[in-house]
Protein backbone atom coordinates (compact mmCIF):
# COMPACT_ATOMS: atom_id res chain seq x y z
CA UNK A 1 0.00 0.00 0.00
CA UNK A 2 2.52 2.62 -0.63
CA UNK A 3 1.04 6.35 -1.52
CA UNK A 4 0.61 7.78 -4.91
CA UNK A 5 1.88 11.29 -5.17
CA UNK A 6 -1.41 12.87 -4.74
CA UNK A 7 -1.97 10.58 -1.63
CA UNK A 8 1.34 11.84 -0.38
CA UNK A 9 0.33 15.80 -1.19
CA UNK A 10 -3.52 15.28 0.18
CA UNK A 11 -1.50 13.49 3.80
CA UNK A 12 1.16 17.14 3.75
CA UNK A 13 -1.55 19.38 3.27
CA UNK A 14 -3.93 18.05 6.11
CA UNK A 15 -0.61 18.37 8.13
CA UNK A 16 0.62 21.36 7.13
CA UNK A 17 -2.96 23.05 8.49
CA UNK A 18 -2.73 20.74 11.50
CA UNK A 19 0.62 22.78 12.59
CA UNK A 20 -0.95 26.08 11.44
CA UNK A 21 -3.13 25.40 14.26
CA UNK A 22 -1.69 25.93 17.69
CA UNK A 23 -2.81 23.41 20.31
CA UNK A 24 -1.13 23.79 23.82
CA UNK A 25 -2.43 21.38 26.65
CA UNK A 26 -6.42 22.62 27.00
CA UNK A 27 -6.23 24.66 24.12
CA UNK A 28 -6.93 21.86 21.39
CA UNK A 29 -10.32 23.06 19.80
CA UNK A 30 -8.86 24.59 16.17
CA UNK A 31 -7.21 21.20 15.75
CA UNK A 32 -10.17 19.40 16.78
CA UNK A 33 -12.54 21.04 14.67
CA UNK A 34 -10.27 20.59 11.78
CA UNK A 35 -9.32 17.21 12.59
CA UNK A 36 -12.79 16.06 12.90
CA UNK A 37 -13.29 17.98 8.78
CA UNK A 38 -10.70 15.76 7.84
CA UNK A 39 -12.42 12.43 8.88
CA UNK A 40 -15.72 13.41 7.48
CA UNK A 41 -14.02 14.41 4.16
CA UNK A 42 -12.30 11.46 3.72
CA UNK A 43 -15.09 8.93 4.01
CA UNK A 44 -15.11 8.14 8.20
CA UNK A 45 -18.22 6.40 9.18
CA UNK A 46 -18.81 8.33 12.17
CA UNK A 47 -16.90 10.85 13.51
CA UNK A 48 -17.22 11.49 17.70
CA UNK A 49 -16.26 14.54 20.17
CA UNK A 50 -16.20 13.24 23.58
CA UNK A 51 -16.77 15.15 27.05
CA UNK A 52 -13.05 15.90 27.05
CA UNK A 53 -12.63 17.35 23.63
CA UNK A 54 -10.98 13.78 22.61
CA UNK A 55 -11.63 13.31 18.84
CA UNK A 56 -12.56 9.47 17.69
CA UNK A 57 -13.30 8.63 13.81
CA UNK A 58 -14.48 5.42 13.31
CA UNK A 59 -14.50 3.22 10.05
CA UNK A 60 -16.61 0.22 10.19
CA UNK A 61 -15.54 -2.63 7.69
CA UNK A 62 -17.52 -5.87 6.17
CA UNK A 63 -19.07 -7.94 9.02
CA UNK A 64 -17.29 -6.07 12.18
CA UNK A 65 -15.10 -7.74 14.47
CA UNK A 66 -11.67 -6.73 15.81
CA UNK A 67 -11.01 -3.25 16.56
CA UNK A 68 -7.97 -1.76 16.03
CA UNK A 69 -7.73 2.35 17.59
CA UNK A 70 -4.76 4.16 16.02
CA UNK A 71 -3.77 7.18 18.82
CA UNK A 72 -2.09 10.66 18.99
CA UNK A 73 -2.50 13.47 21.27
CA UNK A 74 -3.36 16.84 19.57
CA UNK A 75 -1.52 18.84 22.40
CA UNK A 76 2.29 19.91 22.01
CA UNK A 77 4.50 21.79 24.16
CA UNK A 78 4.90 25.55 24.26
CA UNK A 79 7.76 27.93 22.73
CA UNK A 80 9.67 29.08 25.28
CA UNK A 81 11.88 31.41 23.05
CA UNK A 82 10.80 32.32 19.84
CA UNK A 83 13.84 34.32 19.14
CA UNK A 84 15.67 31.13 18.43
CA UNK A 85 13.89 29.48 16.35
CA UNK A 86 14.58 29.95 12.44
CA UNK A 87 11.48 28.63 11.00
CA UNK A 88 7.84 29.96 12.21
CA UNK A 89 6.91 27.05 14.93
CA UNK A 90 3.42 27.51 13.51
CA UNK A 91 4.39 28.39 9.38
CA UNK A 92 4.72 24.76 8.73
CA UNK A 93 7.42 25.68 6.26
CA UNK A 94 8.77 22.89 3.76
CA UNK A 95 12.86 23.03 3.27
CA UNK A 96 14.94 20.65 2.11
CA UNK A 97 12.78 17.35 2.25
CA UNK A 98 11.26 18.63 6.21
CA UNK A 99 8.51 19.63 7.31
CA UNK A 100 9.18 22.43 9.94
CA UNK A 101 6.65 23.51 12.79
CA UNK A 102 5.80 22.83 16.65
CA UNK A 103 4.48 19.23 16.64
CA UNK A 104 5.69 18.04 13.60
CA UNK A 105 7.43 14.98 15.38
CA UNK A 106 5.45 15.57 18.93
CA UNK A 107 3.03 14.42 17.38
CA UNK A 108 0.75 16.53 14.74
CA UNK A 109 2.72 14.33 11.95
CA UNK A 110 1.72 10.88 12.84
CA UNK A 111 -1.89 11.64 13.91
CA UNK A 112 -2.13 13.43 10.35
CA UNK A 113 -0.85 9.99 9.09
CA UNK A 114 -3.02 7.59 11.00
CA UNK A 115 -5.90 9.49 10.06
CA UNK A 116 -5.10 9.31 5.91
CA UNK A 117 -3.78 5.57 6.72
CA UNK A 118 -7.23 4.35 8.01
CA UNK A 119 -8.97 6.09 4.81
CA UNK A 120 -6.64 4.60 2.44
CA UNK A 121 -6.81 1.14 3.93
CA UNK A 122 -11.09 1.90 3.53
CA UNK A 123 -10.64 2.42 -0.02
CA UNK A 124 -8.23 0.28 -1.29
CA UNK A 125 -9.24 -2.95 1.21
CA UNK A 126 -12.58 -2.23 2.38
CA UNK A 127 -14.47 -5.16 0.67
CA UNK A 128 -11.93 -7.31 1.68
CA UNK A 129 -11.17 -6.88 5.44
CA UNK A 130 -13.67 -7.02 8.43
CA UNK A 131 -13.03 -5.30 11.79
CA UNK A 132 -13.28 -1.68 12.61
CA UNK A 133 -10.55 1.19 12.55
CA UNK A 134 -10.50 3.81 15.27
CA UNK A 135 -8.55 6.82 14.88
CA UNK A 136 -8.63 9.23 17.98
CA UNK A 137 -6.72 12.46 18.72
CA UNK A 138 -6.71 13.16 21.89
CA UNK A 139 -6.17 16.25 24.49
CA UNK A 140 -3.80 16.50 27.25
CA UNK A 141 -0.79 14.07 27.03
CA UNK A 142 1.84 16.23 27.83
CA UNK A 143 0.21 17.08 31.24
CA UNK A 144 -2.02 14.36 32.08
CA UNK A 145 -0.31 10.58 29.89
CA UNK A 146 -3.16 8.57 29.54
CA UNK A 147 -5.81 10.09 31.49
CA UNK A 148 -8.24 11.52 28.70
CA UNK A 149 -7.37 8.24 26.91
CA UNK A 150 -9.10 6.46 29.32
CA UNK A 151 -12.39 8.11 28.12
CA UNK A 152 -11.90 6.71 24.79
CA UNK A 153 -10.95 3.16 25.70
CA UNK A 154 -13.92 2.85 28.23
CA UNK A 155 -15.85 4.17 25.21
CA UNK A 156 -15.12 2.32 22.26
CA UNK A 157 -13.05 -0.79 24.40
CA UNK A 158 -10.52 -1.67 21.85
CA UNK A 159 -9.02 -4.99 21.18
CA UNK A 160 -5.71 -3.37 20.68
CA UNK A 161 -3.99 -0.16 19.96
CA UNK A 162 -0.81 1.42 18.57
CA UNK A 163 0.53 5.13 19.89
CA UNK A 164 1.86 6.77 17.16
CA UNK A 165 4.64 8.33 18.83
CA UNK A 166 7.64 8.89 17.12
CA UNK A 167 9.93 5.72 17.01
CA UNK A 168 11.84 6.44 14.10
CA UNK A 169 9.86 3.49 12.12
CA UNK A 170 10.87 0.99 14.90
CA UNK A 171 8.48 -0.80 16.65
CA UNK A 172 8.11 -0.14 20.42
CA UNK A 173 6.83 -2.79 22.96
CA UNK A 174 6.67 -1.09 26.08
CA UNK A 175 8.08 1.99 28.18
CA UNK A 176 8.67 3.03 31.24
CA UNK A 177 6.46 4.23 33.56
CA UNK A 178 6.19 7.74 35.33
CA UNK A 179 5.20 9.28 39.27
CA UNK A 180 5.70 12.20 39.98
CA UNK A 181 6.45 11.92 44.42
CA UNK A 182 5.80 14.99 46.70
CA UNK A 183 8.14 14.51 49.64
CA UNK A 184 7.30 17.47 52.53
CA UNK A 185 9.63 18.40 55.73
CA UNK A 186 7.90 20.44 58.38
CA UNK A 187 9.34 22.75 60.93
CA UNK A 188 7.96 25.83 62.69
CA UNK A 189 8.11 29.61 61.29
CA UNK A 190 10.44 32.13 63.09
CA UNK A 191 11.96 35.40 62.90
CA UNK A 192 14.90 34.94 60.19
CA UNK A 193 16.97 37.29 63.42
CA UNK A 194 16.32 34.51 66.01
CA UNK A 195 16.61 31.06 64.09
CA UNK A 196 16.90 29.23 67.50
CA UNK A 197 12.72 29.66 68.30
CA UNK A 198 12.24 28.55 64.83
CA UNK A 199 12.25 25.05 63.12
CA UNK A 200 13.67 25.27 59.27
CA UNK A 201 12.08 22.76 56.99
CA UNK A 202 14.64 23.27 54.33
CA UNK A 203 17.51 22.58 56.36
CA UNK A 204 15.53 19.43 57.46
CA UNK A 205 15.06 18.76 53.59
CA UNK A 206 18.75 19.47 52.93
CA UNK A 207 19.61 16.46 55.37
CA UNK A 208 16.48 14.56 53.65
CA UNK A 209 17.58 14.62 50.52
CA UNK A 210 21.06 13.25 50.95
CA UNK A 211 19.66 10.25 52.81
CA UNK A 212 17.44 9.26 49.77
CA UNK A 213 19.92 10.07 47.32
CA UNK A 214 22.27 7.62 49.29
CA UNK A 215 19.83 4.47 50.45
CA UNK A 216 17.38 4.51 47.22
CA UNK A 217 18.85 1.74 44.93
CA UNK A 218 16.64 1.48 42.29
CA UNK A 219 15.90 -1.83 40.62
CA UNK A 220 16.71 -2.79 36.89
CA UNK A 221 14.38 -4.34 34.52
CA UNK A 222 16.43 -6.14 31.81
CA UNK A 223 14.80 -4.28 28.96
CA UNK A 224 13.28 -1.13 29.56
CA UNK A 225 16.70 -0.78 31.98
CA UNK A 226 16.75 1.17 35.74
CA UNK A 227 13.97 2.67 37.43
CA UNK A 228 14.42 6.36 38.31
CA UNK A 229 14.58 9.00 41.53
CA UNK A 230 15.35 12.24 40.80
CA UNK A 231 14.51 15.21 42.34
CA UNK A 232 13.07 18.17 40.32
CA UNK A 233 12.44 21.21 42.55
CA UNK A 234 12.66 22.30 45.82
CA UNK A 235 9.62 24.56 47.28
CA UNK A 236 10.11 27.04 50.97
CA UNK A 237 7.01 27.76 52.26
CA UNK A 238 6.17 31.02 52.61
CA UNK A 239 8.34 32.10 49.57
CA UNK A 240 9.73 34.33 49.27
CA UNK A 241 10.76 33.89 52.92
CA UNK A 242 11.99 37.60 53.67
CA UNK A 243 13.21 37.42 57.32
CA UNK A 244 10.83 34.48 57.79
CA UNK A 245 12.36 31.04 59.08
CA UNK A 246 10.39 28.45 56.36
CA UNK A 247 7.90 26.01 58.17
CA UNK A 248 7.65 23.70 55.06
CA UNK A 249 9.22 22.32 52.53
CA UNK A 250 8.55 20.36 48.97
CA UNK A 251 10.60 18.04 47.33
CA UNK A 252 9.24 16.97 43.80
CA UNK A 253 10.85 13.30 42.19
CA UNK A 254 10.47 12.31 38.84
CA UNK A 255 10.44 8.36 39.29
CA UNK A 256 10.30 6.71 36.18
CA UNK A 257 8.57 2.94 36.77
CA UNK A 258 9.16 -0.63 35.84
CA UNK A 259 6.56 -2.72 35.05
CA UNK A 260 4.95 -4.09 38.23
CA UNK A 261 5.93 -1.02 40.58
CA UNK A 262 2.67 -0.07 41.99
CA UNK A 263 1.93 3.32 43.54
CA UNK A 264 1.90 1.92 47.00
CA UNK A 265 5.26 0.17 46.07
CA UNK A 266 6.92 3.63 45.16
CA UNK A 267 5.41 5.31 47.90
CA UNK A 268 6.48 2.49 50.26
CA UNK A 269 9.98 3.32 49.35
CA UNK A 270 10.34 6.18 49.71
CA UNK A 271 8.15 5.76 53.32
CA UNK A 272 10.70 3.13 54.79
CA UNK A 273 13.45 5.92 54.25
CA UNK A 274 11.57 8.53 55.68
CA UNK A 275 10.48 6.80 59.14
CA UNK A 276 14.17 5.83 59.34
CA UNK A 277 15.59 9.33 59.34
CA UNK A 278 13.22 10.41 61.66
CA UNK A 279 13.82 7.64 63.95
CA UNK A 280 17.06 9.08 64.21
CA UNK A 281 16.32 12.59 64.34
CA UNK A 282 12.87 13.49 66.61
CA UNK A 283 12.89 17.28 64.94
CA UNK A 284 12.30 15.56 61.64
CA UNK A 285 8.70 15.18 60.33
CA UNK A 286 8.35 14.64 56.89
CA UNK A 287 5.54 12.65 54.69
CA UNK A 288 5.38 11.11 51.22
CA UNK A 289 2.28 11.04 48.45
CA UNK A 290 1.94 11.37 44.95
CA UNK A 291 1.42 14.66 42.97
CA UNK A 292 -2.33 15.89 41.91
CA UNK A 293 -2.51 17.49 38.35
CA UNK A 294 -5.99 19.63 38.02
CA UNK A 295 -6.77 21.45 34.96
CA UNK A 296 -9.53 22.18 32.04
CA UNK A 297 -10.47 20.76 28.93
CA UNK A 298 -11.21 22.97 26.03
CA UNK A 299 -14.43 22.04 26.48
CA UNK A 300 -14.78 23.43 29.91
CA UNK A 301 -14.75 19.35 31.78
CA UNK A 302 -11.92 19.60 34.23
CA UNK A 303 -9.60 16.98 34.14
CA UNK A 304 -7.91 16.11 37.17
CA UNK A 305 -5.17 12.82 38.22
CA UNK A 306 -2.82 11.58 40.44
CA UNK A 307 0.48 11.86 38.67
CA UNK A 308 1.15 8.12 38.13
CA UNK A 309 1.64 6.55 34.75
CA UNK A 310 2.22 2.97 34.86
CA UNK A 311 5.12 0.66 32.94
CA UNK A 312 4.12 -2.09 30.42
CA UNK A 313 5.98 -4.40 28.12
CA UNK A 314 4.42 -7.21 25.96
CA UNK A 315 6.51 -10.07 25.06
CA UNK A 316 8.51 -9.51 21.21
CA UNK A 317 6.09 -12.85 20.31
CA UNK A 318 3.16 -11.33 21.52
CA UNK A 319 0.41 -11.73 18.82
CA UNK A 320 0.01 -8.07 18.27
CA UNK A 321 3.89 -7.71 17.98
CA UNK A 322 4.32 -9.91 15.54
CA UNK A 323 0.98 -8.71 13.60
CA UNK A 324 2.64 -5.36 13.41
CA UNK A 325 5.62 -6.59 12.24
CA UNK A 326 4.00 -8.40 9.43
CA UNK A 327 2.20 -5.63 8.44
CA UNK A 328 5.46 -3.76 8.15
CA UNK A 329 7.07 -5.88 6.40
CA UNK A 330 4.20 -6.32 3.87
CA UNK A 331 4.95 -2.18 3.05
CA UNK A 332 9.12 -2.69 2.74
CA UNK A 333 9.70 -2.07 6.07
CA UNK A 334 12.14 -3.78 8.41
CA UNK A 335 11.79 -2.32 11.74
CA UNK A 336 13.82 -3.33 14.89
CA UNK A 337 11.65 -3.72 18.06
CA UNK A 338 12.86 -1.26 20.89
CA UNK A 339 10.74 0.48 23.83
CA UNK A 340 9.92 4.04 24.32
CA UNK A 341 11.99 5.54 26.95
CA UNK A 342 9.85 8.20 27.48
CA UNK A 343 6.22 8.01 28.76
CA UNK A 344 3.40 7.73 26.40
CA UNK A 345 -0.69 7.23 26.74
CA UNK A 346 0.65 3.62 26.40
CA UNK A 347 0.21 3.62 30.39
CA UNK A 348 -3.68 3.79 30.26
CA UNK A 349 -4.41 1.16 27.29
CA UNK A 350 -1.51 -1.01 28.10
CA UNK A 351 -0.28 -0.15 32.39
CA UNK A 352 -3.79 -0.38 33.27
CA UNK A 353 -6.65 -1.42 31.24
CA UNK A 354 -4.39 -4.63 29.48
CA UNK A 355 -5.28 -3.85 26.33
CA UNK A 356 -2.30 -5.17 23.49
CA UNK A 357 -0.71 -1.87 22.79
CA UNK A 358 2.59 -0.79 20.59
CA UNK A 359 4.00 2.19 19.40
CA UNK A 360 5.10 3.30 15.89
CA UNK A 361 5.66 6.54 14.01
CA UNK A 362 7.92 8.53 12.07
CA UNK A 363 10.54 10.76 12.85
CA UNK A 364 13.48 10.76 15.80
CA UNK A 365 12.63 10.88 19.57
CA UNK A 366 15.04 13.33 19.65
CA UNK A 367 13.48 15.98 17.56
CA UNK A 368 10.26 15.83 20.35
CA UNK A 369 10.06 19.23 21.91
CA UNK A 370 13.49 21.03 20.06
CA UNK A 371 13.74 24.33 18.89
CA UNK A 372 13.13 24.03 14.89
CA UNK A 373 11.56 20.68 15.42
CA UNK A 374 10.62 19.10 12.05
CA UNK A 375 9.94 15.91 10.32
CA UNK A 376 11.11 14.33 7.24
CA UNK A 377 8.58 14.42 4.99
CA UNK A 378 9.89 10.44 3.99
CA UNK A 379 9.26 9.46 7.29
CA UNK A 380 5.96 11.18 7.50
CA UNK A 381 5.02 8.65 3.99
CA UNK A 382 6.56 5.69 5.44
CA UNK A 383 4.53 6.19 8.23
CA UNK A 384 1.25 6.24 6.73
CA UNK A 385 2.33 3.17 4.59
CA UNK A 386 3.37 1.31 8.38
CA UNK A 387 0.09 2.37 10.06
CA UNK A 388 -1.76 0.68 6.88
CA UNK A 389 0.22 -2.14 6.78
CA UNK A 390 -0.22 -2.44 10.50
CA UNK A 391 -3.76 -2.43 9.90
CA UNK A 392 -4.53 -4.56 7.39
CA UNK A 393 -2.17 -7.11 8.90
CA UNK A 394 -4.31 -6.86 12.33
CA UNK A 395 -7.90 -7.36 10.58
CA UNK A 396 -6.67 -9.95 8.42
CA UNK A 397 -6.17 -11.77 11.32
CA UNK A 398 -3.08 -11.78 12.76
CA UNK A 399 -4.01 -10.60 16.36
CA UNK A 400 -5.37 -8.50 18.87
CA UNK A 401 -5.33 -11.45 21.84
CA UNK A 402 -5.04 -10.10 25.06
CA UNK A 403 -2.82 -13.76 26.02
């Protein structure tokens, strides 16, 4: 199934207006809107905005049966410096073979080619394929991985699903996971003059810290490699703390997960260390929990999560790994099997509802959230051919089991 040329122009187009359209974290609705145009004009069965402002086109084919739910996020990152970027982050300027623009890798250039992919494999295959293709762009991955996913999978309950973030045209069986753990010291406010009536909390957190740093070991998982503690930022409260001894202080850790670490497993951690220090020192009192994210959806529904993203991994013979990598083989491609080492909406489908999930698309991990980020505009057509392949190779048969 590889493109024609006006397949391939038709696919840059769509894109190109897709990264014309900003679409920070809660802020998706142009892309929607135009997203959901796309689907309609390109022959979608039924096209669905949820609660959330998640997008879902679906394509029903012969008798029904397995459904397969290709997913991107609409959201991106923001610019933090224009002045050093060289190409408008929002011009979508062609140069040289790329595709320039915020979101061209992260991920406006994959969820452009899902959504031609499913049409194309409607038009050429339709009569001869039965299942049903789900495309969905959703909101809020970069602040919230896998929460407004969850609306979609309770929704439409897929058999399986591939995240098309970018893997470079490898094929990605798992990830790591990600917490993000609050760790608070408290001591008692004072006169910045007379430090003796007072209790600091950062000087308690100062002490803290080092013990963590020196008794967490973290374990090793022998593919997706070490799970991570690393602390973030430090909070005084008040702050600023003009003349004003602090009577609290917060700690954020990133902790990146293995599969099977459970949030009372990371907290637990982090707990034993915690009652230990202060066993030692009675001044100490500290506590451990997980972050709470809170926001809104452009549609006005908050959206609101504990900050823990589970790890998954499904075996390389795993009927919907090897489906996938029939299917890209059956367009010319030979793609290595890796994992994702950052986190992905992977951690709903796969870390917690079990569904078979993978991740493909084009462009470098590397180019996610650069200044000048761009795609190859090969890799954008090679991607469309995968997620077709991918497709066809799932409804012919080759797997969704959840085994």
């Amino acid at each position: 199934m590889r493109l024609s040329e006006e397949r391939k122009q038709q696919l840059l187009e769509d894109c190109r207006e897709m990264i014309r359209r900003p679409a920070l974290s809660g802020q998706e609705k142009n892309k929607a809107e135009f997203i959901e145009s796309v689907m309609k004009a390109l022959g979608y069965d039924e096209v669905v905005v949820d609660a959330m402002g998640n997008v879902v086109g679906r394509i029903r084919l012969g008798k029904g049966g397995v459904r397969v739910l290709l997913e991107g996020h609409m959201d991106h990152v923001d610019i933090p410096d224009l002045s050093k970027w060289t190409h408008d982050p929002y011009g979508a300027e062609v140069e040289g073979g790329r595709l320039y623009g915020r979101a061209t890798t992260d991920m406006t250039g994959n969820l452009a080619a899902m959504i031609h992919a499913a049409a194309n494999v409607k038009k050429d295959l339709g009569d001869l394929l039965d299942g049903e293709i789900l495309v969905a762009g959703v909101v809020h991955e970069e602040c919230f991985e896998g929460v407004a996913s969850e609306l979609v999978g309770e929704a439409f309950k897929p058999d399986c699903v591939v995240i098309g973030e970018p893997s470079n045209l490898t094929l990605k069986r798992g990830q790591r996971g990600r917490a993000e753990v609050v760790v608070e010291t408290y001591g008692k406010s004072a006169h910045s003059s007379d430090p003796s009536v007072g209790l600091n909390a950062v000087k308690k957190m100062a002490k803290l810290l080092l013990a963590i740093e020196e008794r967490f070991v973290p374990k090793t998982h022998p593919v997706l490699g070490k799970g991570i503690l690393e602390v973030t930022d430090i909070i005084s409260n008040p702050y600023p703390g003009a003349s004003v001894i602090p009577e609290r202080c917060t700690a954020t850790f990133d902790r990146r997960l293995l599969v099977g670490e459970t949030r009372e497993v990371v907290l637990a951690q982090v707990q034993e260390i915690l009652d230990a220090e202060m066993a030692k020192d009675p001044e100490l009192k500290a506590s451990v929990s997980l972050a709470v994210g809170e926001d809104r959806c452009y549609t006005g529904a908050p959206i609101r999560a504990e900050r823990f993203a589970p790890a998954w991994l499904f075996d390389e013979n795993h009927p919907v790994v090897q489906s996938a990598l029939a299917g890209l083989r059956s367009v010319g491609q030979e793609p290595a099997l890796s994992h994702y080492y950052f986190c992905t909406n992977g951690s709903y489908y796969a870390g917690k509802a079990g569904i078979p999930t993978i991740g493909y698309g084009g462009s470098l991990e590397t180019l996610a959230h650069v200044v000048d980020e761009y795609i190859e505009l090969d890799q954008l057509n090679a991607a469309c051919e995968g997620y077709a392949g991918i497709i066809r190779a799932i409804l012919a048969g080759r797997g969704c089991d959840r085994a």
